[in-house]
C-alpha atoms as a PDB file:
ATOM      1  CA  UNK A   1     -57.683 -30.172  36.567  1.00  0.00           C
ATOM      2  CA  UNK A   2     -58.136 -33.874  37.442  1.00  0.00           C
ATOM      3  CA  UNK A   3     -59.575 -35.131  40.919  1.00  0.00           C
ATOM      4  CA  UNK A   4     -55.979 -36.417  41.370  1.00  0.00           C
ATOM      5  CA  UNK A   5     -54.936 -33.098  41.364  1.00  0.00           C
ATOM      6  CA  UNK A   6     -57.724 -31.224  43.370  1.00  0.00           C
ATOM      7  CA  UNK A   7     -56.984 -33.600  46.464  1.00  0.00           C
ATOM      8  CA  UNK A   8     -53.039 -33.187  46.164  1.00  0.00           C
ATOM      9  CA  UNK A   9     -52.961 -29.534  47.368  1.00  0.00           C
ATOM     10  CA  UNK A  10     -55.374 -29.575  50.381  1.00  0.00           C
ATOM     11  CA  UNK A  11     -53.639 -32.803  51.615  1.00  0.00           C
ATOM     12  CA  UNK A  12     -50.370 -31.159  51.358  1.00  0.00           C
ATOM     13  CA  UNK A  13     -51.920 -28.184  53.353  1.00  0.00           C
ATOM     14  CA  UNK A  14     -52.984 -29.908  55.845  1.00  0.00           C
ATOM     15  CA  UNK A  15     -49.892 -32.087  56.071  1.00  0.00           C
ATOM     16  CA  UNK A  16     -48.029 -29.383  56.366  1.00  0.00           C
ATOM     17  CA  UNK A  17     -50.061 -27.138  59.295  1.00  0.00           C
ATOM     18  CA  UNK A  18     -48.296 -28.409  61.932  1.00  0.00           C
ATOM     19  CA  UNK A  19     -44.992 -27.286  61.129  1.00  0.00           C
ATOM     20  CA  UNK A  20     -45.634 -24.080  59.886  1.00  0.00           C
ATOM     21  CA  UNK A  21     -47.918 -23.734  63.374  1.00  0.00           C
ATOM     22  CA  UNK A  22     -44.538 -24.625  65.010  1.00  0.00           C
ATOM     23  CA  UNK A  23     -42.642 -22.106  62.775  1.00  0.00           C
ATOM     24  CA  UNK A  24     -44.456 -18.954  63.899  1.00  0.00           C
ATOM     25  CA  UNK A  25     -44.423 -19.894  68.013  1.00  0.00           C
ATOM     26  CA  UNK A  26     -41.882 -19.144  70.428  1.00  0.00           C
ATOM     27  CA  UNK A  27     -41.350 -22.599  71.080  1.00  0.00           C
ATOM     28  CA  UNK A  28     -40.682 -23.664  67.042  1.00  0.00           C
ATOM     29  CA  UNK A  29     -37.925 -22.036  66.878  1.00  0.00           C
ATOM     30  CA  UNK A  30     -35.265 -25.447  66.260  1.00  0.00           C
ATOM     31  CA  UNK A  31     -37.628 -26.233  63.571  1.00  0.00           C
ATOM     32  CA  UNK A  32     -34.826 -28.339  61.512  1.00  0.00           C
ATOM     33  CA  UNK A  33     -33.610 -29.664  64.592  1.00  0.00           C
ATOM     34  CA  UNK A  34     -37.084 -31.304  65.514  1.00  0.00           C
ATOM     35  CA  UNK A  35     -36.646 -30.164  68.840  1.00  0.00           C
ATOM     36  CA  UNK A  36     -38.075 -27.211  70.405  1.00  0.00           C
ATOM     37  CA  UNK A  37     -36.310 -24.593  72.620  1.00  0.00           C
ATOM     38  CA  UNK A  38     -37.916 -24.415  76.693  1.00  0.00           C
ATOM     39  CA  UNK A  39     -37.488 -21.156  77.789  1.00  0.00           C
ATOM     40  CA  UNK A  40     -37.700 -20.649  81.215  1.00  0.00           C
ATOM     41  CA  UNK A  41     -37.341 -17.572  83.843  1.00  0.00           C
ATOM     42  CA  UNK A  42     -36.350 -16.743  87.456  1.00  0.00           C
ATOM     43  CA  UNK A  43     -34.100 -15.564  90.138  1.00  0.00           C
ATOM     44  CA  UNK A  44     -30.743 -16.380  91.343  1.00  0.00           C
ATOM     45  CA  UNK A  45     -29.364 -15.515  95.076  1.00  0.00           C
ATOM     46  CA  UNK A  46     -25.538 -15.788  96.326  1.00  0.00           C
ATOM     47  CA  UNK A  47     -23.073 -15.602  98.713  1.00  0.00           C
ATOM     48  CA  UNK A  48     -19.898 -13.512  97.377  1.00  0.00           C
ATOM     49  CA  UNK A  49     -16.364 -14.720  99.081  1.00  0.00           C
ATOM     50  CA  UNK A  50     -14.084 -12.046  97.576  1.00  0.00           C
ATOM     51  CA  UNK A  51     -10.573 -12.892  96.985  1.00  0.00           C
ATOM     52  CA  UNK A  52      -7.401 -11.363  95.781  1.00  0.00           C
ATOM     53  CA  UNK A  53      -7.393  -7.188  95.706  1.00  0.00           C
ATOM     54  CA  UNK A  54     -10.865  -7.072  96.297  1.00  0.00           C
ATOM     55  CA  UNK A  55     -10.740  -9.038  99.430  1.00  0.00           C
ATOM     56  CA  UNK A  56      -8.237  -6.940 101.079  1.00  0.00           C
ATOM     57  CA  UNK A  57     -10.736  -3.672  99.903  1.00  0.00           C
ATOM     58  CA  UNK A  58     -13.264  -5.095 101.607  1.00  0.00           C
ATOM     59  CA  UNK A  59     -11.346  -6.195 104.372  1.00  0.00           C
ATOM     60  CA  UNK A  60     -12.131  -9.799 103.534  1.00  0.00           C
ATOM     61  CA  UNK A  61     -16.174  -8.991 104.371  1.00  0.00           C
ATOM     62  CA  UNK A  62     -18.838 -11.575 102.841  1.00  0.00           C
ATOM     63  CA  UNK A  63     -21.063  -9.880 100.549  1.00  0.00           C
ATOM     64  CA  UNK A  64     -23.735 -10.807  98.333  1.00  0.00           C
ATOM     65  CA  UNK A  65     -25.767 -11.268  94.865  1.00  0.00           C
ATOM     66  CA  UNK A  66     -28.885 -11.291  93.906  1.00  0.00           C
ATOM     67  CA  UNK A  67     -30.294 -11.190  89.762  1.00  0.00           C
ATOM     68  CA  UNK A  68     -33.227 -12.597  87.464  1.00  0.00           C
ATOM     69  CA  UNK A  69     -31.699 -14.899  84.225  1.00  0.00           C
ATOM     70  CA  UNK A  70     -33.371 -16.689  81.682  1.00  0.00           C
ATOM     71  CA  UNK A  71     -33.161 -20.103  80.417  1.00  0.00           C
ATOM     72  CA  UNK A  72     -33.512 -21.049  77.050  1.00  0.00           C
ATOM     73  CA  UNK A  73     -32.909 -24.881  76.601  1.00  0.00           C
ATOM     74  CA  UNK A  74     -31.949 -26.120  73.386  1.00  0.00           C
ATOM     75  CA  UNK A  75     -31.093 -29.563  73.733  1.00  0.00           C
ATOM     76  CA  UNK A  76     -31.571 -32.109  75.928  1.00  0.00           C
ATOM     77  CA  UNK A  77     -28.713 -31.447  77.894  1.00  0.00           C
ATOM     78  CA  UNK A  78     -27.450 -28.091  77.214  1.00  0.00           C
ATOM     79  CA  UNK A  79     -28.783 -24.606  77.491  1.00  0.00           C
ATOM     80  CA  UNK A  80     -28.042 -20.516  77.383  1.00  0.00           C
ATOM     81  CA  UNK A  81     -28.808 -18.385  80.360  1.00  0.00           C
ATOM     82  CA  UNK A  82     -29.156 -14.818  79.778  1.00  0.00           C
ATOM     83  CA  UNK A  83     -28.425 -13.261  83.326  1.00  0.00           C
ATOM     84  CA  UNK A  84     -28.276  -9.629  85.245  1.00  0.00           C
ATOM     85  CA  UNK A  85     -27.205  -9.509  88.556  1.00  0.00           C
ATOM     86  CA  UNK A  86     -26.460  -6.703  91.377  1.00  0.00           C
ATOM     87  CA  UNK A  87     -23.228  -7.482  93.775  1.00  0.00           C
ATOM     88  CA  UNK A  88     -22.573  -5.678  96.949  1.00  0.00           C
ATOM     89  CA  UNK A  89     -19.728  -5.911  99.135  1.00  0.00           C
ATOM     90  CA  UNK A  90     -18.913  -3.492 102.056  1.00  0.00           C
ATOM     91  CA  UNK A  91     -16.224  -3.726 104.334  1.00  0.00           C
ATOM     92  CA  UNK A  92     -18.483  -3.096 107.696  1.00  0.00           C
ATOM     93  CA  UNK A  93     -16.192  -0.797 109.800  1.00  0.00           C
ATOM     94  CA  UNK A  94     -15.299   2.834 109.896  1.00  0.00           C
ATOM     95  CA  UNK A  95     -11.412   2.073 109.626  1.00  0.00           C
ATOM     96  CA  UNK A  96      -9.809  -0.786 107.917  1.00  0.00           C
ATOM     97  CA  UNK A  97      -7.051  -2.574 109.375  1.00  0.00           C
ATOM     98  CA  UNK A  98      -5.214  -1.678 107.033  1.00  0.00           C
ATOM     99  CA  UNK A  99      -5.616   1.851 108.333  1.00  0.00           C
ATOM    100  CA  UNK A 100      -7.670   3.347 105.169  1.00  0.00           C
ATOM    101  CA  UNK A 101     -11.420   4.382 105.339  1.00  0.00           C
ATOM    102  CA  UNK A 102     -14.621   1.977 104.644  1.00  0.00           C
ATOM    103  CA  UNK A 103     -15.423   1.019 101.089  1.00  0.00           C
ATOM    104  CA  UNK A 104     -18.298   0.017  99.575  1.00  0.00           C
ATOM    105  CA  UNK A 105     -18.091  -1.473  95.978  1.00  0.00           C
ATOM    106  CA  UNK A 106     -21.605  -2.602  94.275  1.00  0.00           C
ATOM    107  CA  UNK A 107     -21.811  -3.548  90.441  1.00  0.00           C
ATOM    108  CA  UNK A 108     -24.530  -4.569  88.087  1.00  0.00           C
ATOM    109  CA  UNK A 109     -23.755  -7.215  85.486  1.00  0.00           C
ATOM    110  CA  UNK A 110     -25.239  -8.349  81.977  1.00  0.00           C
ATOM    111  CA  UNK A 111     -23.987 -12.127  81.539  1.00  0.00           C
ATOM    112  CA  UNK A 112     -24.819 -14.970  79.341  1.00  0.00           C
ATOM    113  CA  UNK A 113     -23.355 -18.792  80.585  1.00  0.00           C
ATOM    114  CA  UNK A 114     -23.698 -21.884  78.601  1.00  0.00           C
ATOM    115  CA  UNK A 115     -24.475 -24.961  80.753  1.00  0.00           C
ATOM    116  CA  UNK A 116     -23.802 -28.612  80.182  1.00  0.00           C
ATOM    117  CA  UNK A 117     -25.463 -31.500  81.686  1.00  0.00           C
ATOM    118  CA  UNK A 118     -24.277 -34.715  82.736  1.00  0.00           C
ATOM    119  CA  UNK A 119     -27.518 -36.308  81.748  1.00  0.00           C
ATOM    120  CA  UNK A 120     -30.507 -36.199  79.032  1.00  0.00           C
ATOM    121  CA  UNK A 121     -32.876 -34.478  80.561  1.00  0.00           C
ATOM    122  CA  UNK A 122     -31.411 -30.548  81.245  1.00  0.00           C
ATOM    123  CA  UNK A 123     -31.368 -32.561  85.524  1.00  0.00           C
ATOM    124  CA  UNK A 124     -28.735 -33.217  87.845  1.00  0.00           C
ATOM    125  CA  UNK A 125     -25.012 -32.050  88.042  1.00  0.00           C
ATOM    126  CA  UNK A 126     -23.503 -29.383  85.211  1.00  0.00           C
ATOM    127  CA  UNK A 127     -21.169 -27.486  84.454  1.00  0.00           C
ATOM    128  CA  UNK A 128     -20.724 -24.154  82.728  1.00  0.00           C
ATOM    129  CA  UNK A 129     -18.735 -20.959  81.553  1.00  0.00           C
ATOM    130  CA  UNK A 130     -19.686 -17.395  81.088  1.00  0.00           C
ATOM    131  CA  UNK A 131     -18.818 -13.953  80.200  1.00  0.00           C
ATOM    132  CA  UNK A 132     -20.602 -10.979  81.661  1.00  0.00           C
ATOM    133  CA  UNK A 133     -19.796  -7.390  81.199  1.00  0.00           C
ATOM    134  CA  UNK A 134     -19.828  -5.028  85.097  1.00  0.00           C
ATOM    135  CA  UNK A 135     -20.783  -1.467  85.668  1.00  0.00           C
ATOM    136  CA  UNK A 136     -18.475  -1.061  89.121  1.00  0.00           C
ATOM    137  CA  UNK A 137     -19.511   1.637  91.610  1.00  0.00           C
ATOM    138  CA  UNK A 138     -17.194   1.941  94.677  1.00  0.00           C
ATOM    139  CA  UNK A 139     -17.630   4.105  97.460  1.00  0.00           C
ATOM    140  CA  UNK A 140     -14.902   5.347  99.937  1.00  0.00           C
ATOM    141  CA  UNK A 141     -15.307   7.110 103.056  1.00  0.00           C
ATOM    142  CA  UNK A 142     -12.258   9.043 102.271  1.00  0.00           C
ATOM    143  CA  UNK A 143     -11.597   9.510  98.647  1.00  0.00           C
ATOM    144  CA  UNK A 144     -15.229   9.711  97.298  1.00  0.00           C
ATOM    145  CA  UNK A 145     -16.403   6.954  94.762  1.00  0.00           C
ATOM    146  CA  UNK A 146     -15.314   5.292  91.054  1.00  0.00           C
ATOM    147  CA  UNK A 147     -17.256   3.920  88.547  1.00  0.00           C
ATOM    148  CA  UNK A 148     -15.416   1.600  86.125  1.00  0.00           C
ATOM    149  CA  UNK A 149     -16.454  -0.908  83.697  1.00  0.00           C
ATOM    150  CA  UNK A 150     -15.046  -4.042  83.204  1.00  0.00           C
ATOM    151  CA  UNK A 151     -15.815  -7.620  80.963  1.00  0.00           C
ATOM    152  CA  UNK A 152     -15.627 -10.652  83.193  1.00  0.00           C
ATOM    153  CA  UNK A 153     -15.524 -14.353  82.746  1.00  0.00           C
ATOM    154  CA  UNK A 154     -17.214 -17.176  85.428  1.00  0.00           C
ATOM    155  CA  UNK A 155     -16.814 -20.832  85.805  1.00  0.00           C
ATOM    156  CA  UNK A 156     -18.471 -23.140  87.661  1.00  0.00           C
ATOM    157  CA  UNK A 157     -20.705 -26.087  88.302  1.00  0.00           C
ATOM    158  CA  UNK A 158     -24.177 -26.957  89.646  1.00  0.00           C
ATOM    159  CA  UNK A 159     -27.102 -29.495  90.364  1.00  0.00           C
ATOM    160  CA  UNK A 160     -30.660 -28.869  89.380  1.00  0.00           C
ATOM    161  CA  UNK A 161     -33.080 -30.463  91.569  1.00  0.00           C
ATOM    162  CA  UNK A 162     -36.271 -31.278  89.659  1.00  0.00           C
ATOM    163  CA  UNK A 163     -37.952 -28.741  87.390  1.00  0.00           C
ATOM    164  CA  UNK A 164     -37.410 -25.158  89.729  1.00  0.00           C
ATOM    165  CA  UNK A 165     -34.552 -25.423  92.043  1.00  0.00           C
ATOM    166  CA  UNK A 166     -30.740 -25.617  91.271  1.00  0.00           C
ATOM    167  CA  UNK A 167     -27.115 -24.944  94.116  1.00  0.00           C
ATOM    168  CA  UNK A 168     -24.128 -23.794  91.719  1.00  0.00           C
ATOM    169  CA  UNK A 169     -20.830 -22.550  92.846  1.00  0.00           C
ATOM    170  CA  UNK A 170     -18.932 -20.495  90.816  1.00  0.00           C
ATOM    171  CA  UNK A 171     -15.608 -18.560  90.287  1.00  0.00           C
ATOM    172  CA  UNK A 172     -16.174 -15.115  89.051  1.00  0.00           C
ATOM    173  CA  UNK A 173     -12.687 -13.367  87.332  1.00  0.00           C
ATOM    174  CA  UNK A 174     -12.467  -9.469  86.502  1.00  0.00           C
ATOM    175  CA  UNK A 175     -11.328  -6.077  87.820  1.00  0.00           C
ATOM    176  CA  UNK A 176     -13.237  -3.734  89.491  1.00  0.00           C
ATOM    177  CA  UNK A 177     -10.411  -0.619  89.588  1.00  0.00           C
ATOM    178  CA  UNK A 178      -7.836   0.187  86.850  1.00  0.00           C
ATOM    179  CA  UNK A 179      -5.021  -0.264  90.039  1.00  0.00           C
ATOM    180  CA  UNK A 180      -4.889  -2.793  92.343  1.00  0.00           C
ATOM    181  CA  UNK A 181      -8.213  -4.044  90.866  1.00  0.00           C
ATOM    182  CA  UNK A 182      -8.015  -7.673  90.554  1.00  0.00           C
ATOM    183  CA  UNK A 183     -11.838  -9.084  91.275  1.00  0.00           C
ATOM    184  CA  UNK A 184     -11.909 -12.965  91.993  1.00  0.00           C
ATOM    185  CA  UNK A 185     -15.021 -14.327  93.884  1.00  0.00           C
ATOM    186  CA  UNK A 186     -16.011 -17.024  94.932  1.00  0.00           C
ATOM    187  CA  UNK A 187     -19.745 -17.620  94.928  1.00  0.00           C
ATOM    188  CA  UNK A 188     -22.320 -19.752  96.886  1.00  0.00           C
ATOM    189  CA  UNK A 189     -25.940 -19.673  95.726  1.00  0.00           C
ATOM    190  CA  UNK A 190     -29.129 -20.842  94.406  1.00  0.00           C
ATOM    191  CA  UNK A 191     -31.322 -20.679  91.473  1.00  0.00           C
ATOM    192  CA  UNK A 192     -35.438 -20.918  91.288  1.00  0.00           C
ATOM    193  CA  UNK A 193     -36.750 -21.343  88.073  1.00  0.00           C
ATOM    194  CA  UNK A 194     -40.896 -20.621  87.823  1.00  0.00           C
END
């Protein structure tokens, strides 16, 4: 072997070292890209507005939501967020006015949204869609409880302040009873990233 030769393969090794160091981490995972994923955790926290059939179940009562997602960025101004998140609505009074019992209804969700940003850098205003999948639980004074499962879809929009801290508003669309189920929610809330 020439010295031509016997310098070629250790320079290509250690040419080379850096991307197959960003092959085997988390982070290398856009490797033809050039850009590497963020991935990022925390918790969400909402207000729940119920509308349509669900509203009149809970005789219009404000409820709330509360989950952990992920974040896992993988452009500048895009990203997937893995979610779960627990709802609870009651309707707060022994009697409804429309003369049937109090109801509870509570669900846990598995969702994943894809957000959009306005601008470069995964900041500011964006908007995004979602599908999630429920596990409904309702709970009637009178006529015991139901559990139903349903798929849902959300749209909304949403402004990340900085690095940790984001407001969204969002329009959540499913069932949450085979009859009379129609779910529609409006939702008010924030996001903290760590």
């Amino acid at each position: 072997m020439n010295a031509k030769g016997i310098f070629t393969i250790p320079l290509l090794a250690w040419a080379m070292a850096p991307l197959r160091a960003q092959m085997v981490t988390p982070r290398g995972l856009d490797v033809l890209s050039g850009t590497s994923p963020q991935i990022e955790m925390g918790i969400q926290g909402f207000l729940v507005f119920p509308q349509g059939d669900l509203r009149s179940t809970v005789n219009g009562k404000t409820g709330f939501q509360v989950g952990a997602h992920g974040s896992l960025g993988m452009a500048e101004s895009s990203e997937w967020r893995p979610r779960i998140d627990y709802t609870r609505l009651d309707s707060g009074s022994s009697t409804l006015s429309s003369g049937s019992s109090a109801t509870t209804i509570q669900a846990v969700s598995l969702g994943l949204d894809y957000l959009a940003y306005l601008g470069t850098s995964r900041r500011g205003l964006y908007g995004f869609a979602g599908a999630n999948l429920a596990w409904w639980y309702g709970q009637d004074r009178d006529s015991g409880t139901t559990r139903e499962t349903y798929p849902g879809l959300r749209v909304g929009a949403g402004n990340r302040f900085g690095q940790a801290f984001s407001l969204e508003a969002n329009l959540d669309l499913s069932r949450f009873r085979p009859s009379a189920g129609t779910e529609s929610r409006l939702t008010l809330g924030a996001f903290y990233k760590f």
